[in-house]
Protein backbone atom coordinates (compact mmCIF):
# COMPACT_ATOMS: atom_id res chain seq x y z
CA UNK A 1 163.20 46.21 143.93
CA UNK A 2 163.25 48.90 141.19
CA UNK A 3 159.65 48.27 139.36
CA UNK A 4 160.19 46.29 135.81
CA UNK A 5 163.55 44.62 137.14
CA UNK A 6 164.51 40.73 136.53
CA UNK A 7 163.35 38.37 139.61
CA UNK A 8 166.41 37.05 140.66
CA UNK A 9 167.80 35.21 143.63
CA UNK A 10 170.75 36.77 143.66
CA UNK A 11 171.60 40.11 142.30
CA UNK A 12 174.50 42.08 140.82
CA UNK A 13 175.83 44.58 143.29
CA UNK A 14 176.69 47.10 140.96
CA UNK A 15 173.62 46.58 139.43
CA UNK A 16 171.41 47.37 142.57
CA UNK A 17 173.43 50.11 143.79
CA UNK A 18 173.23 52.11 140.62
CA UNK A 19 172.94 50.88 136.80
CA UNK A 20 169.32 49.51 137.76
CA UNK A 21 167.77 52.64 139.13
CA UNK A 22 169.73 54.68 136.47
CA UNK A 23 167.95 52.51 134.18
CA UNK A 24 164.97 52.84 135.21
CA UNK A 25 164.94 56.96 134.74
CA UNK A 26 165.34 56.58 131.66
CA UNK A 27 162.50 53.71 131.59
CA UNK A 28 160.07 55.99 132.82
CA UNK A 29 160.68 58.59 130.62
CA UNK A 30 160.37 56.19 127.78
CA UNK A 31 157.06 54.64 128.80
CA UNK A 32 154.99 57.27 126.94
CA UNK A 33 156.85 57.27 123.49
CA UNK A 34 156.82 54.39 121.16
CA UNK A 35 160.83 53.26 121.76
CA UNK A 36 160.11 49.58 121.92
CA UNK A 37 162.80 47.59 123.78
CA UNK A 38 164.25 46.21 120.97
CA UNK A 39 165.06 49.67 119.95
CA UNK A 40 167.49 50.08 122.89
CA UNK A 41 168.98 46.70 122.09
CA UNK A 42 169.95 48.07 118.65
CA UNK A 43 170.97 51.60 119.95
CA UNK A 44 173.25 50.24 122.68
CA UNK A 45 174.91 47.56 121.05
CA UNK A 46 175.60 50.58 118.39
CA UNK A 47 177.27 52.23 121.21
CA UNK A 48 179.43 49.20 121.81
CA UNK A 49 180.71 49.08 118.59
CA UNK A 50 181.41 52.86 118.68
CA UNK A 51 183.13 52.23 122.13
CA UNK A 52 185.40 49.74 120.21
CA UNK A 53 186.28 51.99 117.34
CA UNK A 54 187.30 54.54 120.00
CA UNK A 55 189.65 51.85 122.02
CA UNK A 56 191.48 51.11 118.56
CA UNK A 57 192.40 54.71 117.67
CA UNK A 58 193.13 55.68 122.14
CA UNK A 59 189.98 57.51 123.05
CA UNK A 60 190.15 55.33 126.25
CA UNK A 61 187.88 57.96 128.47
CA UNK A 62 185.01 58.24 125.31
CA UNK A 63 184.75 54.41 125.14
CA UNK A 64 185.04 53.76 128.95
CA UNK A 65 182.22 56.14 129.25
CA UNK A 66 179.85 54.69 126.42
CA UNK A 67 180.36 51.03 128.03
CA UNK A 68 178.59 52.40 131.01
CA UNK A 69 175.81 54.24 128.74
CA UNK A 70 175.90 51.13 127.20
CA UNK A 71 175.13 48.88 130.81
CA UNK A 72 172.09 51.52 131.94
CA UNK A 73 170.30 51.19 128.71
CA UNK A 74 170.94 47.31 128.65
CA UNK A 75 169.31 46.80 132.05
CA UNK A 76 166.41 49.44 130.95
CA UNK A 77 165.36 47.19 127.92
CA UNK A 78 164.18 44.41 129.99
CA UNK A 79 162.56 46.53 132.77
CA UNK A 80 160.63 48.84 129.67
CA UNK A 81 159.63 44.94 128.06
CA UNK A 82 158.57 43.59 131.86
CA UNK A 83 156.68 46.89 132.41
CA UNK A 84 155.02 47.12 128.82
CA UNK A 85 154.51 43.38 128.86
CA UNK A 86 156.60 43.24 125.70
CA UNK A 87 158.99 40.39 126.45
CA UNK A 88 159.86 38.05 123.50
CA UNK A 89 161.48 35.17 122.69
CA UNK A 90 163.00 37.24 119.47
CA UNK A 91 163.82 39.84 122.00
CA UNK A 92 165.81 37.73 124.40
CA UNK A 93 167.99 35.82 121.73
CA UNK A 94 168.65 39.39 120.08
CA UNK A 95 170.02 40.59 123.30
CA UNK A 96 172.22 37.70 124.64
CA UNK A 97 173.39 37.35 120.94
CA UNK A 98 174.21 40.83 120.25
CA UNK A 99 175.85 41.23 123.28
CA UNK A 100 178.05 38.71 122.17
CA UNK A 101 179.23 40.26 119.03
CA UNK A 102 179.25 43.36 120.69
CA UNK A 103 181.57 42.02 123.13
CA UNK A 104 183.20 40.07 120.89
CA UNK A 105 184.45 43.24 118.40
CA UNK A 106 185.78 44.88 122.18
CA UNK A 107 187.88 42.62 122.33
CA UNK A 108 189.09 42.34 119.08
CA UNK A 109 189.87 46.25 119.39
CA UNK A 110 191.63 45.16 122.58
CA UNK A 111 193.74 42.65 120.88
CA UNK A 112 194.70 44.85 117.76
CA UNK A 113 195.74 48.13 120.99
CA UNK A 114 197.39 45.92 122.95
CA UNK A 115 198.82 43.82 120.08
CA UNK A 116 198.47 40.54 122.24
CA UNK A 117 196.03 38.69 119.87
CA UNK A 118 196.35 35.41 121.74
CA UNK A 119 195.90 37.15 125.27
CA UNK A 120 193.07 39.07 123.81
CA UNK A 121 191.01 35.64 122.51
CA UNK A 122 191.81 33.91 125.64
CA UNK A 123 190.49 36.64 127.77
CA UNK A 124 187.31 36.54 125.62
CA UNK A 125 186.64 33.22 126.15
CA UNK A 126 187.15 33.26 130.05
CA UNK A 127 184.55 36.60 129.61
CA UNK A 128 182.01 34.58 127.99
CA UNK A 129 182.47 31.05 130.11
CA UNK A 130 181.56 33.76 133.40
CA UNK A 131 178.70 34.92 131.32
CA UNK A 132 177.38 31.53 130.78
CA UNK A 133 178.37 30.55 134.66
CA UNK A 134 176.15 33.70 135.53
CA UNK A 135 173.14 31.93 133.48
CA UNK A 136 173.80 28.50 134.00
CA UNK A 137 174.29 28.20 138.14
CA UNK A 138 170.92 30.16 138.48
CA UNK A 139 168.97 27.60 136.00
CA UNK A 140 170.28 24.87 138.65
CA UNK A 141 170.03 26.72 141.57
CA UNK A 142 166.05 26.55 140.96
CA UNK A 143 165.82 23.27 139.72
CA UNK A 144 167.56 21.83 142.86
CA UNK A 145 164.95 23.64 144.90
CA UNK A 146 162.07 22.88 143.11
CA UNK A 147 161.36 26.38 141.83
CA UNK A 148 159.89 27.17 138.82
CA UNK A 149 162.25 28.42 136.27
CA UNK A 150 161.50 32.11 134.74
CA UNK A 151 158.35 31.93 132.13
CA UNK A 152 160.18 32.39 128.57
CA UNK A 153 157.75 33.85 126.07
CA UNK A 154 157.35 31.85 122.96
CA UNK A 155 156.89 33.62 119.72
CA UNK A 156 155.30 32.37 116.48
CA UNK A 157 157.99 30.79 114.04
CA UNK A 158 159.44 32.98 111.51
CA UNK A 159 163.14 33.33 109.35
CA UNK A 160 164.11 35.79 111.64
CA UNK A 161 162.97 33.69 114.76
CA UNK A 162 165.00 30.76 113.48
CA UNK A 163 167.98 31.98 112.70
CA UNK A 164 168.68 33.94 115.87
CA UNK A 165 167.52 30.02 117.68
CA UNK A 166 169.97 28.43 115.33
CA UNK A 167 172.98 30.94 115.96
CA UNK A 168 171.73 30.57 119.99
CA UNK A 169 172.57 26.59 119.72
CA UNK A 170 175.97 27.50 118.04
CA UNK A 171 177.60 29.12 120.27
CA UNK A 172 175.61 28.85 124.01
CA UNK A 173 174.14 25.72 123.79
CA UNK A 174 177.48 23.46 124.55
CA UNK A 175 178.41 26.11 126.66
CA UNK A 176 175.24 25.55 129.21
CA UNK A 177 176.08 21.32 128.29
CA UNK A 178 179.02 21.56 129.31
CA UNK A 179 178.45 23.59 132.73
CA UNK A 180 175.62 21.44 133.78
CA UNK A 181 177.22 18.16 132.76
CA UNK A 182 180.70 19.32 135.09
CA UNK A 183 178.36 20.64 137.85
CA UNK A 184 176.25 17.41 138.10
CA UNK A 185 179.77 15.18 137.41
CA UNK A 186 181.07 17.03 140.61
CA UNK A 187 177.83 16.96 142.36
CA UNK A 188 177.50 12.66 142.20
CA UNK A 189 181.42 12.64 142.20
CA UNK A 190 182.12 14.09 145.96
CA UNK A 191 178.11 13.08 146.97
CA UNK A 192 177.74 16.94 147.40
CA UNK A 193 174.96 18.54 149.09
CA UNK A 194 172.94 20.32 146.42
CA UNK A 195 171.27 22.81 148.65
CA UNK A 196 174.99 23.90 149.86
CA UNK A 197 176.50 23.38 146.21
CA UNK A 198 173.93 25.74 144.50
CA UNK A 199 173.20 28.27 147.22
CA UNK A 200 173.03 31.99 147.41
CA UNK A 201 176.52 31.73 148.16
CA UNK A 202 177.84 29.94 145.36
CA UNK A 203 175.57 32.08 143.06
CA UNK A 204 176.90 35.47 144.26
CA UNK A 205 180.81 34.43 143.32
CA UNK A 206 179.74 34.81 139.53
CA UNK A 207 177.21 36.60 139.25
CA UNK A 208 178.80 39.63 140.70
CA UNK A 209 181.27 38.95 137.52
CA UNK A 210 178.29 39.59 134.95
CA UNK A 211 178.44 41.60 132.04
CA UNK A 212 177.81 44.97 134.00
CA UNK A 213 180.92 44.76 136.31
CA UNK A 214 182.83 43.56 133.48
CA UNK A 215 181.98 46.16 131.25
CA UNK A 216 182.38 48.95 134.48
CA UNK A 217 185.94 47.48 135.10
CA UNK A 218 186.79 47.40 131.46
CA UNK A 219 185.75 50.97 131.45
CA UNK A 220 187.61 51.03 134.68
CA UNK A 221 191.18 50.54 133.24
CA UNK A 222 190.26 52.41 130.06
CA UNK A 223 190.16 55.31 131.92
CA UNK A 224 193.35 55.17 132.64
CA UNK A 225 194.82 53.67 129.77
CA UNK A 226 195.39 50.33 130.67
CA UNK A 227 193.77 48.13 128.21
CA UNK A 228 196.24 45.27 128.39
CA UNK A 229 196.24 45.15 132.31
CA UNK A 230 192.19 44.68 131.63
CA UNK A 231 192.76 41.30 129.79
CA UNK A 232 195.08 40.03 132.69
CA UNK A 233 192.07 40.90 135.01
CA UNK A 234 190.16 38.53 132.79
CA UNK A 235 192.34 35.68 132.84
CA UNK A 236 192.83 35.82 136.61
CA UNK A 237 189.31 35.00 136.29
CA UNK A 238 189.91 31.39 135.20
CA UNK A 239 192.05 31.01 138.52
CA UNK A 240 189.64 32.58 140.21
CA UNK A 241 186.65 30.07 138.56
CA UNK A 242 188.84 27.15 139.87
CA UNK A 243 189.18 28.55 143.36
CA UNK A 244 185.45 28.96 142.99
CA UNK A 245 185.04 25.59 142.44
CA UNK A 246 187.79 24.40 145.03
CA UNK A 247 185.77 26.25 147.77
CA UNK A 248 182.01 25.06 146.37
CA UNK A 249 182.86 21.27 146.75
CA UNK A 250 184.68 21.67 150.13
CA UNK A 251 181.67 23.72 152.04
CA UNK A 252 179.53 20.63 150.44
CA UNK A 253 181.00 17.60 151.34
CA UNK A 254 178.27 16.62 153.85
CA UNK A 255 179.85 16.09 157.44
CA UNK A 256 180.37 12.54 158.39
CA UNK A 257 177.97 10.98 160.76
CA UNK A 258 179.02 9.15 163.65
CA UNK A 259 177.91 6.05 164.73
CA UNK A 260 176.65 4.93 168.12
């Protein structure tokens, strides 16, 4: 495992096989200077909303390229804050929640290119309910194994503090509600088996649909200009969620036991 990177069960392919040790170049030339991790959170959410600007006047290539700028500096901010032992609670809601605008105003550029508003704000909501899947099967992946869940740093109160908590409860909060309440509705529904439903298995079907392949394969059909093909690639998503789901509860229906 590259040194600084995120203890996780299961791991983004894309991330492994490149954007992580990319990332962590430019993490060890950064360990001397005084770039603090919020810094990069700043500089590539910045880049994101240049990357949008570029999609709404057709500087596909520019934009596709900046999105993946964009994914090696956003894994190098947590492995600089794991190595520096800088990780914050302020610095964890500013990244999930700027990532959200950011993505958010990528696909608004999408919708005003393509002209499909209502394909455009569908497609952003299937984006972020894979984001939150990514999050949320994890969380219950360790609690239905008895493992500890990561250590979150807790930072003194302040304004700042509060309102990126507050702005966190808008718009995630029902989201992770309303994934565990479905999971654990399926879970007593069928009589699942936990350790099948919320395996390795089941984790690897979103996670390798995180925000770095998203943001590759949006750079993907950038590239060559097909920025309204990219938001049917995100809607085939939702099918593909509910195939997800199809194939979770059938590998988990325990096998019936005979009698004697």
């Amino acid at each position: 495992m590259v040194p600084g990177a995120k203890a996780r069960p299961v791991h983004e392919f894309l991330n492994i096989v490149l954007f992580r040790p990319l990332a962590h170049l430019v993490v060890r030339a950064l360990l001397p200077t005084p770039v603090r991790p919020h810094h990069l959170v700043l500089f590539h959410t910045l880049l994101v909303l240049l990357a949008a600007c570029l999609v709404l006047v057709g500087e596909d290539l520019p934009a596709a390229l900046l999105l993946q700028v964009k994914t090696v500096l956003d894994n190098a901010d947590g492995q600089l804050a794991r190595l520096r032992g800088e990780v914050t609670e302020l610095g964890r809601y500013l990244d999930t929640e700027l990532d959200f605008f950011g993505n958010l105003s990528l696909f608004l550029a999408l919708g005003v290119r393509t002209g499909a508003w209502g394909m455009a704000l569908l497609a952003f909501l299937v984006f972020t309910l894979v984001q939150s899947y990514d999050f949320n099967l994890e969380r219950l992946y360790r609690l239905h194994r008895g493992l500890p869940l990561p250590e979150e740093a807790q930072d003194p109160s302040g304004p700042l503090l509060a309102l990126l908590r507050g702005v966190y409860r808008l718009l995630f909060l029902p989201q992770d509600r309303a994934i565990t309440a479905l999971e654990g509705f399926l879970l007593k529904s069928f009589r699942l088996d936990p350790r099948r439903f919320f395996d390795e298995a089941a984790l690897a079907g979103v996670v390798n649909l995180g925000l770095t392949t998203q943001l590759f394969f949006m750079g993907l059909f950038l590239a060559f200009h097909q920025p309204g093909a990219y938001l049917t690639f995100v809607l085939l998503q939702a099918l593909y969620l509910g195939l997800w789901y199809l194939w979770r509860i059938l590998r988990s229906i325990p096998s019936p036991r005979w009698g004697p």
